[in-house]
C-alpha atoms as a PDB file:
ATOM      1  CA  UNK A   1      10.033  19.402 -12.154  1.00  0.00           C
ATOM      2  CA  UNK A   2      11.246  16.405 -10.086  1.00  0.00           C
ATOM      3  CA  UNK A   3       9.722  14.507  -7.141  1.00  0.00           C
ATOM      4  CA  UNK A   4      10.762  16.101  -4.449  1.00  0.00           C
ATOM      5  CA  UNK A   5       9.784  19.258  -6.098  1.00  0.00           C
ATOM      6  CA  UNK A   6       6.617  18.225  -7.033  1.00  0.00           C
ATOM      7  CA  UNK A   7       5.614  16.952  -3.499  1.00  0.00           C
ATOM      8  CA  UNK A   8       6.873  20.382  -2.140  1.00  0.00           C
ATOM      9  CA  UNK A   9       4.283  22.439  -4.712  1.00  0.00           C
ATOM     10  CA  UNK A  10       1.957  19.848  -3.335  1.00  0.00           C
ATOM     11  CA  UNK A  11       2.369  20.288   0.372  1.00  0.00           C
ATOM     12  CA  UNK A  12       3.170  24.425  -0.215  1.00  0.00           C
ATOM     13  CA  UNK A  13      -0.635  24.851  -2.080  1.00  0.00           C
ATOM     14  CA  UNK A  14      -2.166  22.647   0.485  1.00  0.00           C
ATOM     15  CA  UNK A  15      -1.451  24.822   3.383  1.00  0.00           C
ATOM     16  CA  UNK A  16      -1.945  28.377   1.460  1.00  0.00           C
ATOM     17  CA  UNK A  17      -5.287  26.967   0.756  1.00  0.00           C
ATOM     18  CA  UNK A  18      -5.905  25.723   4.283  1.00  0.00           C
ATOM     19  CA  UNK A  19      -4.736  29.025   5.797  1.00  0.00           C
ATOM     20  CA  UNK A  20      -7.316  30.681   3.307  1.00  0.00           C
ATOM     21  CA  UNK A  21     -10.089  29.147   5.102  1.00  0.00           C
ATOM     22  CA  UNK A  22     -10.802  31.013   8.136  1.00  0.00           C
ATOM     23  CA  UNK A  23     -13.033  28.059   9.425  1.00  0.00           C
ATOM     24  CA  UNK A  24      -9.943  25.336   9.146  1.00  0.00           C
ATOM     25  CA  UNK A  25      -7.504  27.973  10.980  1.00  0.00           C
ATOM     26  CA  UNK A  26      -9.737  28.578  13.806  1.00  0.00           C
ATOM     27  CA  UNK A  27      -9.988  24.894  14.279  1.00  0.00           C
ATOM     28  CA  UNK A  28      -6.196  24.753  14.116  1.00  0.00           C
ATOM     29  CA  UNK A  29      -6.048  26.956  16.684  1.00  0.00           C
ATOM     30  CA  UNK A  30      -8.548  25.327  19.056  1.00  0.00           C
ATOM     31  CA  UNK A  31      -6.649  21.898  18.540  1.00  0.00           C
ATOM     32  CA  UNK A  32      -2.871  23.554  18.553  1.00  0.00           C
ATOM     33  CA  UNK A  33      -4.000  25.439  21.960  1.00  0.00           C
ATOM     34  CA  UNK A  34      -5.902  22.158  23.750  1.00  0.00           C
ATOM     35  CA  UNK A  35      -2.592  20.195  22.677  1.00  0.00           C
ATOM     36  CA  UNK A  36       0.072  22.224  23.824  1.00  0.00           C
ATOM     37  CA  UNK A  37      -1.969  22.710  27.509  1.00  0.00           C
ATOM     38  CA  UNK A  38      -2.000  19.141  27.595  1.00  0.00           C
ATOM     39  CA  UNK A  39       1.550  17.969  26.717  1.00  0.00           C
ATOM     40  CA  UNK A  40       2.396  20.737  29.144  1.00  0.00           C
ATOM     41  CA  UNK A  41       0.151  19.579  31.873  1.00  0.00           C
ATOM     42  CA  UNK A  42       2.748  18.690  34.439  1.00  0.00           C
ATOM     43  CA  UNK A  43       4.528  22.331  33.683  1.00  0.00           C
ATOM     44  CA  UNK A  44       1.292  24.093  33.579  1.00  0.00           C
ATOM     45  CA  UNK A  45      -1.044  22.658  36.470  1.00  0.00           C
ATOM     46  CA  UNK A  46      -0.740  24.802  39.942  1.00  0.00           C
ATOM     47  CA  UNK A  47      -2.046  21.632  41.961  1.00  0.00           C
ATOM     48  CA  UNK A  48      -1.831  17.945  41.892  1.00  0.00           C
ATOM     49  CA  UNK A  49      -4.725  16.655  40.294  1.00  0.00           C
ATOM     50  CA  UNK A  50      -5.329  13.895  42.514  1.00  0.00           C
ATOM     51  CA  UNK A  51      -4.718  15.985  45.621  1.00  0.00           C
ATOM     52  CA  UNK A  52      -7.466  16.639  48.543  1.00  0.00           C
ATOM     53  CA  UNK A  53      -8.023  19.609  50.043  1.00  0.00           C
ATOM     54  CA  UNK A  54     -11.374  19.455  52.658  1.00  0.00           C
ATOM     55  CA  UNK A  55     -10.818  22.963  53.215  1.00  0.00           C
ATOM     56  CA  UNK A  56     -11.872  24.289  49.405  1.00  0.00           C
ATOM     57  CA  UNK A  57     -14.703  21.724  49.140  1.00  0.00           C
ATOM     58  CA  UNK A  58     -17.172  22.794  45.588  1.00  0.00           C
ATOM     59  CA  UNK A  59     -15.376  26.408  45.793  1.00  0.00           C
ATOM     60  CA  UNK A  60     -16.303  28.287  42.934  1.00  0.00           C
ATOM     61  CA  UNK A  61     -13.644  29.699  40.361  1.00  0.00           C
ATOM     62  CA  UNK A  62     -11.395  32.159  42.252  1.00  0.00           C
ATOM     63  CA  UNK A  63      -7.237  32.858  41.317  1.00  0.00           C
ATOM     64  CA  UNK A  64      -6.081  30.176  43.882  1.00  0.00           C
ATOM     65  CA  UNK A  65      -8.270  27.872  41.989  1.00  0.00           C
ATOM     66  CA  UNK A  66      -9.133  29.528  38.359  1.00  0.00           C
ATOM     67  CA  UNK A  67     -11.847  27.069  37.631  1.00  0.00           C
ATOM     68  CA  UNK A  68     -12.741  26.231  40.839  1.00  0.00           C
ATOM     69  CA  UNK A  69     -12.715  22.617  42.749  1.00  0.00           C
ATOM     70  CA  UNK A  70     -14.617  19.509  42.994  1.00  0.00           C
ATOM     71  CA  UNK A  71     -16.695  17.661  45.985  1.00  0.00           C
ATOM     72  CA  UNK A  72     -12.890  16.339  47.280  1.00  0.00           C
ATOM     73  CA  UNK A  73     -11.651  19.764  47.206  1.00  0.00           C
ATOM     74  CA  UNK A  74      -9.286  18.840  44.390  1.00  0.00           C
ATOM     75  CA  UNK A  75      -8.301  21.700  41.798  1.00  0.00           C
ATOM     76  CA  UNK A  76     -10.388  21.745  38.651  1.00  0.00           C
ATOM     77  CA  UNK A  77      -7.878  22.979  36.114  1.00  0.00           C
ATOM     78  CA  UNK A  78      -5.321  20.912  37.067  1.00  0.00           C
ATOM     79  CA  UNK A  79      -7.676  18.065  36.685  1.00  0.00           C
ATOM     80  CA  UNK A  80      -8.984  18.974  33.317  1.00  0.00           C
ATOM     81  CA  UNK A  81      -5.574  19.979  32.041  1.00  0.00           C
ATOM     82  CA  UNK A  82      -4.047  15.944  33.162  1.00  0.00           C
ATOM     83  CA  UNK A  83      -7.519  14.714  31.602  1.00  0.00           C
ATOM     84  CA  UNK A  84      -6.569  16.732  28.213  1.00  0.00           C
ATOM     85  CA  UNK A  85      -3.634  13.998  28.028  1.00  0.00           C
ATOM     86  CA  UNK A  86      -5.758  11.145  28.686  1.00  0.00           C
ATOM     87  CA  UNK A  87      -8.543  12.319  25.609  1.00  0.00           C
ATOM     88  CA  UNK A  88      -5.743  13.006  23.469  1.00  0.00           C
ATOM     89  CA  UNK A  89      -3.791   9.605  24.000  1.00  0.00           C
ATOM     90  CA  UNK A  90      -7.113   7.618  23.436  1.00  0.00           C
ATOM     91  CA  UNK A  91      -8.179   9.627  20.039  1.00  0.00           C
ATOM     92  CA  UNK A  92      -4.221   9.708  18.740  1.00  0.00           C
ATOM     93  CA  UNK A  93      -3.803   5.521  19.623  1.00  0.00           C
ATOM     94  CA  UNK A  94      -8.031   4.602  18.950  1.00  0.00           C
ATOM     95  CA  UNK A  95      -7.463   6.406  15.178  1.00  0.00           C
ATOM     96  CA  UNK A  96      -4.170   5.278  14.454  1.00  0.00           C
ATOM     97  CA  UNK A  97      -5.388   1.858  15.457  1.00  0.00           C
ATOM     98  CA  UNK A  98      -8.154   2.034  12.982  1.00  0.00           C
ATOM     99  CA  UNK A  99      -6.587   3.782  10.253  1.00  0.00           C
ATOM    100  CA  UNK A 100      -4.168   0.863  10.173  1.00  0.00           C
ATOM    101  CA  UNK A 101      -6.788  -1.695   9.797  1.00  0.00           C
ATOM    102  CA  UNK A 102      -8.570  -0.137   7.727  1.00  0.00           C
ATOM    103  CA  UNK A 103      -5.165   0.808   4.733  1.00  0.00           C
ATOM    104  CA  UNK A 104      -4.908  -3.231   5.594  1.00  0.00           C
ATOM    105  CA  UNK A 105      -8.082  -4.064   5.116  1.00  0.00           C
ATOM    106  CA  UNK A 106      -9.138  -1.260   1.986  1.00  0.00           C
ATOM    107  CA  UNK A 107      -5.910  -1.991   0.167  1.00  0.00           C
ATOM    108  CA  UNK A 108      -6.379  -5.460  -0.270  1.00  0.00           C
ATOM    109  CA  UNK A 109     -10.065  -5.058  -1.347  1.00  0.00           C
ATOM    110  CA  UNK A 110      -9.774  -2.184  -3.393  1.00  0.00           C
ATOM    111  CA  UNK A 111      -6.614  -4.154  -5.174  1.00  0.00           C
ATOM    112  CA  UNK A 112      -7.339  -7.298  -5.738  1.00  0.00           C
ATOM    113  CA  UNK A 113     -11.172  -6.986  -5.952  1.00  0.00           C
ATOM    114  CA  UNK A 114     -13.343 -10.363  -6.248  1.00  0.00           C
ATOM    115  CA  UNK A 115     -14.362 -12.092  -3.289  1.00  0.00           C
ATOM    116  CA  UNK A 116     -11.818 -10.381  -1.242  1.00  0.00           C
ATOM    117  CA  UNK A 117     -13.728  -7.161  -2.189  1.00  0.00           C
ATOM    118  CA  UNK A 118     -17.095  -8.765  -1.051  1.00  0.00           C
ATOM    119  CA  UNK A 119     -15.362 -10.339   2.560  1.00  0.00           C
ATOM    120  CA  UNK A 120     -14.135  -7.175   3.323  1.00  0.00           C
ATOM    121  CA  UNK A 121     -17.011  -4.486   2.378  1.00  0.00           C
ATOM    122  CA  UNK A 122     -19.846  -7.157   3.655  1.00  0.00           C
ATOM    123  CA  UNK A 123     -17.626  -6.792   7.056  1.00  0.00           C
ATOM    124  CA  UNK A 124     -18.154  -3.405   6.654  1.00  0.00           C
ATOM    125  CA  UNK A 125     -21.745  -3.696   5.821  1.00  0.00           C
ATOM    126  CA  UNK A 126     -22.115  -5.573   9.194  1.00  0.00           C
ATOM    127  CA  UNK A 127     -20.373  -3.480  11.629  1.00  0.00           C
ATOM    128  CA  UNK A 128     -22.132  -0.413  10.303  1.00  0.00           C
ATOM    129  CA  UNK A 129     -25.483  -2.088  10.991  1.00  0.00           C
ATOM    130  CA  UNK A 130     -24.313  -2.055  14.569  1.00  0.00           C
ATOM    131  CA  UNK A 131     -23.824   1.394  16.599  1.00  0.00           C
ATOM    132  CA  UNK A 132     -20.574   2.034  17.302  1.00  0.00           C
ATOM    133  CA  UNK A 133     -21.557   3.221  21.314  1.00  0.00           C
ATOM    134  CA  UNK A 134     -23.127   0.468  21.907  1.00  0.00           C
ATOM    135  CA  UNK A 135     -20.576  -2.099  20.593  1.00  0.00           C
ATOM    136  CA  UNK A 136     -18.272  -0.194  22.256  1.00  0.00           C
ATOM    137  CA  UNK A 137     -20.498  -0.757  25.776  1.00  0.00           C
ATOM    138  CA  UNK A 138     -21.064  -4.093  25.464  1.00  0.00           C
ATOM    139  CA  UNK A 139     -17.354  -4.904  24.813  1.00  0.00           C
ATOM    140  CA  UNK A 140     -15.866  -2.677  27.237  1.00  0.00           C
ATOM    141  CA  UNK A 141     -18.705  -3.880  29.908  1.00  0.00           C
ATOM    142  CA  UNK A 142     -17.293  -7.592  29.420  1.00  0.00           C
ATOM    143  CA  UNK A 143     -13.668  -6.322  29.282  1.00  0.00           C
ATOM    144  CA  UNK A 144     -11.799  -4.622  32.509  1.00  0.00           C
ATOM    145  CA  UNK A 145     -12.436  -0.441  32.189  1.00  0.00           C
ATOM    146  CA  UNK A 146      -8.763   0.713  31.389  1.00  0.00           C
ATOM    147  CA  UNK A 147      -7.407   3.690  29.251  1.00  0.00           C
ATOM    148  CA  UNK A 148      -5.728   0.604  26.905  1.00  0.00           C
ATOM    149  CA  UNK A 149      -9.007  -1.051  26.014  1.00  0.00           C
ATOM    150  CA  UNK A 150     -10.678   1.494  25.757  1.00  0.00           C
ATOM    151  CA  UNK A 151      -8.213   2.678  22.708  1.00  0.00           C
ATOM    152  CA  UNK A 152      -8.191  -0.721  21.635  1.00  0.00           C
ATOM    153  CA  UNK A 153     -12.232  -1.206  21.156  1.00  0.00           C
ATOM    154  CA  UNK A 154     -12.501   2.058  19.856  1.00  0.00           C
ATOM    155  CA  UNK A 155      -9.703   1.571  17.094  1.00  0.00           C
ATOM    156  CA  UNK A 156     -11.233  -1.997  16.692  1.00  0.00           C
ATOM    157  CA  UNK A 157     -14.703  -0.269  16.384  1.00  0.00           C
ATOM    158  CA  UNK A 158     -14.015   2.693  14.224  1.00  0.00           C
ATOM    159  CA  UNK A 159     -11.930   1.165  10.879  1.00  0.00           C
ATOM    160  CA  UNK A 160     -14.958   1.107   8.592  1.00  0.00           C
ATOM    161  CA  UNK A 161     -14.889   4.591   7.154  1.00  0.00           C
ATOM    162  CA  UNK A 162     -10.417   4.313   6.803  1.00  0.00           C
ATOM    163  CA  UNK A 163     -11.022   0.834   4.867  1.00  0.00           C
ATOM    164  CA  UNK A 164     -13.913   2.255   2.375  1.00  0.00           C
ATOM    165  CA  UNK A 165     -12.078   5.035   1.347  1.00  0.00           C
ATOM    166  CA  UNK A 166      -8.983   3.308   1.134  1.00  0.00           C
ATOM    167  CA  UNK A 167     -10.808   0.951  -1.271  1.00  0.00           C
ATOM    168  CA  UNK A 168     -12.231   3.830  -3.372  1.00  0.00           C
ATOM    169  CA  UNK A 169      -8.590   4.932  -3.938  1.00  0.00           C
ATOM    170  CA  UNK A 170      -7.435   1.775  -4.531  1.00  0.00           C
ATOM    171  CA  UNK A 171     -10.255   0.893  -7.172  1.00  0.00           C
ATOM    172  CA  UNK A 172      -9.412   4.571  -8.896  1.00  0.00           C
ATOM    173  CA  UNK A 173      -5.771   4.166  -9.178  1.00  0.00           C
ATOM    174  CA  UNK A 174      -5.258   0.364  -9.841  1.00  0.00           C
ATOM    175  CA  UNK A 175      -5.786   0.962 -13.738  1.00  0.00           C
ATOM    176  CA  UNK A 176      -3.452   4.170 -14.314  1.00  0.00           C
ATOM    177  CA  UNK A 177      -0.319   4.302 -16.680  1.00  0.00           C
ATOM    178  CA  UNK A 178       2.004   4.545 -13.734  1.00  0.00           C
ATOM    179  CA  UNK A 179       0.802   1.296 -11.902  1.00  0.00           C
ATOM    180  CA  UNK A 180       0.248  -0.513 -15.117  1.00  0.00           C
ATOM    181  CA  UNK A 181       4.132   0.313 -15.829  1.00  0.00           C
ATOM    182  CA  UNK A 182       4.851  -0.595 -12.196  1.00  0.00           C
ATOM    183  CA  UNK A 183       3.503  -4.486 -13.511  1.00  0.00           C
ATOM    184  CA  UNK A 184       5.413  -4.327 -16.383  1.00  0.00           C
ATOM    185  CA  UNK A 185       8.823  -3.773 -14.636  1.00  0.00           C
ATOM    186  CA  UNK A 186       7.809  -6.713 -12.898  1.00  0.00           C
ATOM    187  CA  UNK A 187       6.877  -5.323  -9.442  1.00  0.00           C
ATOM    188  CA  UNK A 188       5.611  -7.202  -6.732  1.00  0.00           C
ATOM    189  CA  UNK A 189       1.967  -6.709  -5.556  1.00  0.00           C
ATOM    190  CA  UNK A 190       2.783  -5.485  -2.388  1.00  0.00           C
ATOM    191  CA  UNK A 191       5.684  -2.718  -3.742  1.00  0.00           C
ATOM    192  CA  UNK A 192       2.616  -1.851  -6.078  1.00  0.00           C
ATOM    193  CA  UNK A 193       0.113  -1.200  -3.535  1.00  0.00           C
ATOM    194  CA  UNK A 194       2.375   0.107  -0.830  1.00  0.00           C
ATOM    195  CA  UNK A 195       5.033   2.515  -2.736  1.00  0.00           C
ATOM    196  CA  UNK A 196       2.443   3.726  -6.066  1.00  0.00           C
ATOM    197  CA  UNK A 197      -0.717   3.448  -5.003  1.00  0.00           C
ATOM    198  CA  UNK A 198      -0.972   4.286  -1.374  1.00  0.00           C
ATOM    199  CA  UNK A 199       1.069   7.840  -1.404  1.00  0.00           C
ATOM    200  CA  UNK A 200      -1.166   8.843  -4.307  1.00  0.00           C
ATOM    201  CA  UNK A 201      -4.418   7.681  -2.061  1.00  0.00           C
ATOM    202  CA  UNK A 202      -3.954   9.372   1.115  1.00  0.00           C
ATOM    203  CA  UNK A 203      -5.432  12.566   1.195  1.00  0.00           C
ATOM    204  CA  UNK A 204      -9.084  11.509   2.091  1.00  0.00           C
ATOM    205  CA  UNK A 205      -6.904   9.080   4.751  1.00  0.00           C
ATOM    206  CA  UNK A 206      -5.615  12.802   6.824  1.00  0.00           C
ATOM    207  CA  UNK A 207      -9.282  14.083   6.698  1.00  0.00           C
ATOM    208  CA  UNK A 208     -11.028  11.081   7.819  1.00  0.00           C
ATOM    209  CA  UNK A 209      -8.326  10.484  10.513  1.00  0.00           C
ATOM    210  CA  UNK A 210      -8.466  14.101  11.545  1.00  0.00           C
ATOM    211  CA  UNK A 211     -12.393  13.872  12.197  1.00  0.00           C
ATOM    212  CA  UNK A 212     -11.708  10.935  13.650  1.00  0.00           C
ATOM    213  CA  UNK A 213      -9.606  11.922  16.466  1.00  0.00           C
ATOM    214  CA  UNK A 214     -12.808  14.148  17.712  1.00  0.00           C
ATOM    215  CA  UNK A 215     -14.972  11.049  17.629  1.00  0.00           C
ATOM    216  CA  UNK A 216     -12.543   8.986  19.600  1.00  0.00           C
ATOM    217  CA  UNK A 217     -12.780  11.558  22.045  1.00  0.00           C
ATOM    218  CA  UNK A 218     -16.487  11.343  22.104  1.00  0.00           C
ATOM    219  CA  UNK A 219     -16.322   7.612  22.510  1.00  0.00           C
ATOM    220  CA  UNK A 220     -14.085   8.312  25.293  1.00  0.00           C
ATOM    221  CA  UNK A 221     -16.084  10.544  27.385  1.00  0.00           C
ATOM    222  CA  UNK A 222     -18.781   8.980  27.089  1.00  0.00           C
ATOM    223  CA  UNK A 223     -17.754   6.054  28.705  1.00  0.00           C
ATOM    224  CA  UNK A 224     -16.290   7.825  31.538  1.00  0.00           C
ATOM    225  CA  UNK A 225     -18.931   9.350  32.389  1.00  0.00           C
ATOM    226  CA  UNK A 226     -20.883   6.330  32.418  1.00  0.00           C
ATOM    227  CA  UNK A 227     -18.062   4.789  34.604  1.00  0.00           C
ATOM    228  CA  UNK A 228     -16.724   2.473  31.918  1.00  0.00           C
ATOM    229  CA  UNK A 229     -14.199   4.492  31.292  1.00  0.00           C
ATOM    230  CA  UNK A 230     -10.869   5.633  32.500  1.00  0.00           C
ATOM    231  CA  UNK A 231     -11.190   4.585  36.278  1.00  0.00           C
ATOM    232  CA  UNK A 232     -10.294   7.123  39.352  1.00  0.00           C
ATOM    233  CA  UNK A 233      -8.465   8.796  40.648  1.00  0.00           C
ATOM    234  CA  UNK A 234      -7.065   9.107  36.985  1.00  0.00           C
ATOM    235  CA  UNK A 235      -8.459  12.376  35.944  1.00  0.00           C
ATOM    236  CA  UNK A 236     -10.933  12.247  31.965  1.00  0.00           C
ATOM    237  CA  UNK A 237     -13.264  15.252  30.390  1.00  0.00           C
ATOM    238  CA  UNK A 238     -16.041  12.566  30.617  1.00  0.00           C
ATOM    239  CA  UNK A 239     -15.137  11.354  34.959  1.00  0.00           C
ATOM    240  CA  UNK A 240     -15.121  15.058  35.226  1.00  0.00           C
ATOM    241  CA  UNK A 241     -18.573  15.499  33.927  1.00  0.00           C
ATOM    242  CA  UNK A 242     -20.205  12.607  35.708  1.00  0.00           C
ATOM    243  CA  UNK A 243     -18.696  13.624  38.700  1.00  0.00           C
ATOM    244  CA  UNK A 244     -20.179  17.253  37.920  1.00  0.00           C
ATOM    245  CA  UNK A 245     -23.727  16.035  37.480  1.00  0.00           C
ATOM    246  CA  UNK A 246     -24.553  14.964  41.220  1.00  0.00           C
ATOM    247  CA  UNK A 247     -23.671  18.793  41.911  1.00  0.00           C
ATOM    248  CA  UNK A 248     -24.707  20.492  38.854  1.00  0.00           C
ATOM    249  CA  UNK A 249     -26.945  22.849  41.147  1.00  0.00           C
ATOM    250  CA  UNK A 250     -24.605  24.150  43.561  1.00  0.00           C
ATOM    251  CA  UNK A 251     -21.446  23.484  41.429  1.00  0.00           C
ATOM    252  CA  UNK A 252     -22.295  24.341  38.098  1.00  0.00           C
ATOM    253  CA  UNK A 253     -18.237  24.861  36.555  1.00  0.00           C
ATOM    254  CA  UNK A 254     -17.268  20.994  37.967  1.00  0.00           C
ATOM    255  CA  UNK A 255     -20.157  19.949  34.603  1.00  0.00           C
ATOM    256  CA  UNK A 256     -19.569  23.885  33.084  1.00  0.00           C
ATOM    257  CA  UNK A 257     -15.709  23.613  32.211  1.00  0.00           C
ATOM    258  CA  UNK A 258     -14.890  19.790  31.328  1.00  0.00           C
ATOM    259  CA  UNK A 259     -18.260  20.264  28.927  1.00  0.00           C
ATOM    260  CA  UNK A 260     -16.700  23.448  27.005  1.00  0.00           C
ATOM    261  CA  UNK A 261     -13.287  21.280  26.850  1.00  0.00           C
ATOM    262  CA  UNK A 262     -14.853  18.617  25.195  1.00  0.00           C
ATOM    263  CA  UNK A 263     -16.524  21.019  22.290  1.00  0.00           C
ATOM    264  CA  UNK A 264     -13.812  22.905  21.825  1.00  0.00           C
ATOM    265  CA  UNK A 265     -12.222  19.409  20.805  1.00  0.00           C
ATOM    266  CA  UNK A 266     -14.128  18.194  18.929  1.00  0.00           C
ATOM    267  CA  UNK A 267     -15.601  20.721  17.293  1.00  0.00           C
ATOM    268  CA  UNK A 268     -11.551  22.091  16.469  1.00  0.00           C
ATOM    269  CA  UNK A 269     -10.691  18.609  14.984  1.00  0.00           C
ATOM    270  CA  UNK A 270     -13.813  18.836  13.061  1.00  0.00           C
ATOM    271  CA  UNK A 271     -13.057  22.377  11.295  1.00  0.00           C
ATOM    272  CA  UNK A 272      -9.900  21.280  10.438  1.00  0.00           C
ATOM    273  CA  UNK A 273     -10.781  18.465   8.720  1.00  0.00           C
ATOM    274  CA  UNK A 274     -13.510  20.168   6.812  1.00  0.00           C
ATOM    275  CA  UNK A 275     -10.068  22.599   5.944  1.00  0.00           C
ATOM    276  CA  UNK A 276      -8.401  19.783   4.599  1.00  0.00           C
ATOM    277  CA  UNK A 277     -10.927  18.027   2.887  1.00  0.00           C
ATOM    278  CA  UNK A 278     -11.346  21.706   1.014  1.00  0.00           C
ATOM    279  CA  UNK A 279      -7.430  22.083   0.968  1.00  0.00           C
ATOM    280  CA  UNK A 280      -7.106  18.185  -0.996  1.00  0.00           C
ATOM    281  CA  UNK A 281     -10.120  18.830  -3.689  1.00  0.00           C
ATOM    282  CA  UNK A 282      -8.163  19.112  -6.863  1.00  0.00           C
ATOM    283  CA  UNK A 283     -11.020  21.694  -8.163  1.00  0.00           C
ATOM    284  CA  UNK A 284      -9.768  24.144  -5.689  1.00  0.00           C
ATOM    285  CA  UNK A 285      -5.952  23.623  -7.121  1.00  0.00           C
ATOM    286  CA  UNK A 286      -7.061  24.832 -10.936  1.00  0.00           C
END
C-alpha cells in the first residue's frame, strides 16, 4: 500500500467512525446549518440589519418579522443571521491565529527540548495562571474595541493548549525509525520537523482547534455584550444580547434567540470535536 493510499484508508476510517457517533453528527449538523445561514446572510436576510423601522418597535415574532424586532424597530433575524458572520470570522481568524503560534511555539520545544523546552512551557505555565477573560478585558479595554483585535487578543490569548500538545507529539515522535532515518539522509531540522513529524502529529491539532472555534466565540460574545466588543451598528450574538437585557421583560426573544444561537454554537463545535477526538484514538481503529 502506498502513501496516497494509506492517507486515503486513513481519512475513509476517520469519517465512518465519526458518522458512527450520533453525538459528533448532530454537532455537524448544528455547525454545517449555523455556517451555511451565515455565509448566506446577504441571500437569506428579508431586512437590512441596520435598518429602522419606528413603526415595529419590540414587536414580537410574527411572519413579517419571524423572530421579531428590537427597541429601533430593526429585524431580529436579519440581525442575528449578519452577526452569525461576525462570530464565525472571529473563532475561524482567533483559532487559526493561535494554532499557528502554538505548531511554532510546540514544535520547537517538543524538538529540540532543553532550555527551549523550559522558555516555552514556563510561558505556558504563566499565561495559564492568568484567566483568559480577563486578559482578554484588560487588553482589549487599553486597545480600540474592533472585530480585528478582538481576533487578534483572542488568538494571542488562546495558543497554550495548540503549543502543549504540539510538544507532546513532538516529544513522542522525535525518536522513531522514520525521523531517525530522516537525520541520517542528512535532513535539515526544519524539513524534519515540518514534512515527518508534523503530518504524523496533527490529529489532537483538528480536535483542539475544533473546540476551540466554540471558545472563541464565547470570548467574543462576551465582550460584546459588555460593550468591548464589536461596536454598533455592526450586528454580534453577544450586542444582541446586551441590547436584549434592558428589555428582557417586555421583549423576551431580542435576549431569547441570540442566546439559543450562541449554544447551538458552541455546543455543535463542541460535539464534534468530542467526534473527532473518538474518530483519531487508534484503539477505536483495531
Amino acid at each position: 500500500m502506498n502513501k496516497n493510499q494509506k492517507s486515503e484508508s486513513f481519512f475513509t476510517r476517520t469519517i465512518q467512525l465519526l458518522l458512527q457517533n450520533k453525538l459528533a453528527v448532530l454537532g455537524g449538523a448544528m455547525v454545517l446549518t449555523v455556517f451555511v445561514l451565515s455565509i448566506f446572510a446577504p441571500l437569506i436576510a428579508p431586512y437590512d440589519p441596520s435598518a429602522i423601522d419606528i413603526k415595529n418597535i419590540l414587536m414580537g415574532p410574527t411572519l413579517s418579522h419571524p423572530l421579531g424586532t428590537d427597541e429601533l424597530g430593526r429585524d431580529v433575524f436579519s440581525r442575528m443571521l449578519w452577526g452569525g458572520r461576525i462570530s464565525l470570522e472571529v473563532g475561524f481568524i482567533a483559532v487559526g491565529i493561535a494554532t499557528l503560534i502554538g505548531i511554532m511555539l510546540g514544535s520547537l520545544a517538543g524538538y529540540y527540548g532543553g532550555w527551549i523546552d523550559s522558555i516555552v512551557m514556563r510561558s505556558v505555565d504563566v499565561m495559564l495562571s492568568i484567566p483568559t477573560i480577563f486578559l482578554v478585558l484588560t487588553v482589549i479595554a487599553i486597545l480600540e474595541p474592533s472585530i480585528i483585535n478582538i481576533m487578534i487578543v483572542i488568538g494571542l490569548t488562546s495558543w497554550m493548549e495548540p503549543a502543549r500538545l504540539v510538544r507532546a507529539e513532538f516529544i513522542s515522535l522525535r525518536e522513531r525509525e522514520f525521523v531517525l532515518a530522516a537525520h541520517a539522509m542528512g535532513g535539515t531540522d526544519t524539513r524534519i520537523m515540518m514534512k515527518h513529524i508534523l503530518p504524523n502529529g496533527l490529529s489532537p491539532i483538528f480536535v483542539s482547534a475544533t473546540m476551540g472555534i466554540g471558545g472563541a466565540i464565547l470570548i467574543e460574545s462576551a465582550l460584546s455584550f459588555l460593550g468591548l466588543g464589536v461596536q454598533p451598528p455592526t450586528p454580534s450574538w453577544g450586542s444582541l444580547l446586551s441590547s436584549g437585557k434592558d428589555n428582557i421583560e417586555i421583549a423576551w426573544w431580542l435576549s431569547a434567540f441570540p442566546g439559543l444561537a450562541i449554544l447551538i454554537t458552541v455546543l455543535g463545535y463542541n460535539l464534534l470535536g468530542e467526534g473527532l477526538r473518538d474518530a483519531l484514538d487508534p484503539r477505536q481503529r483495531e
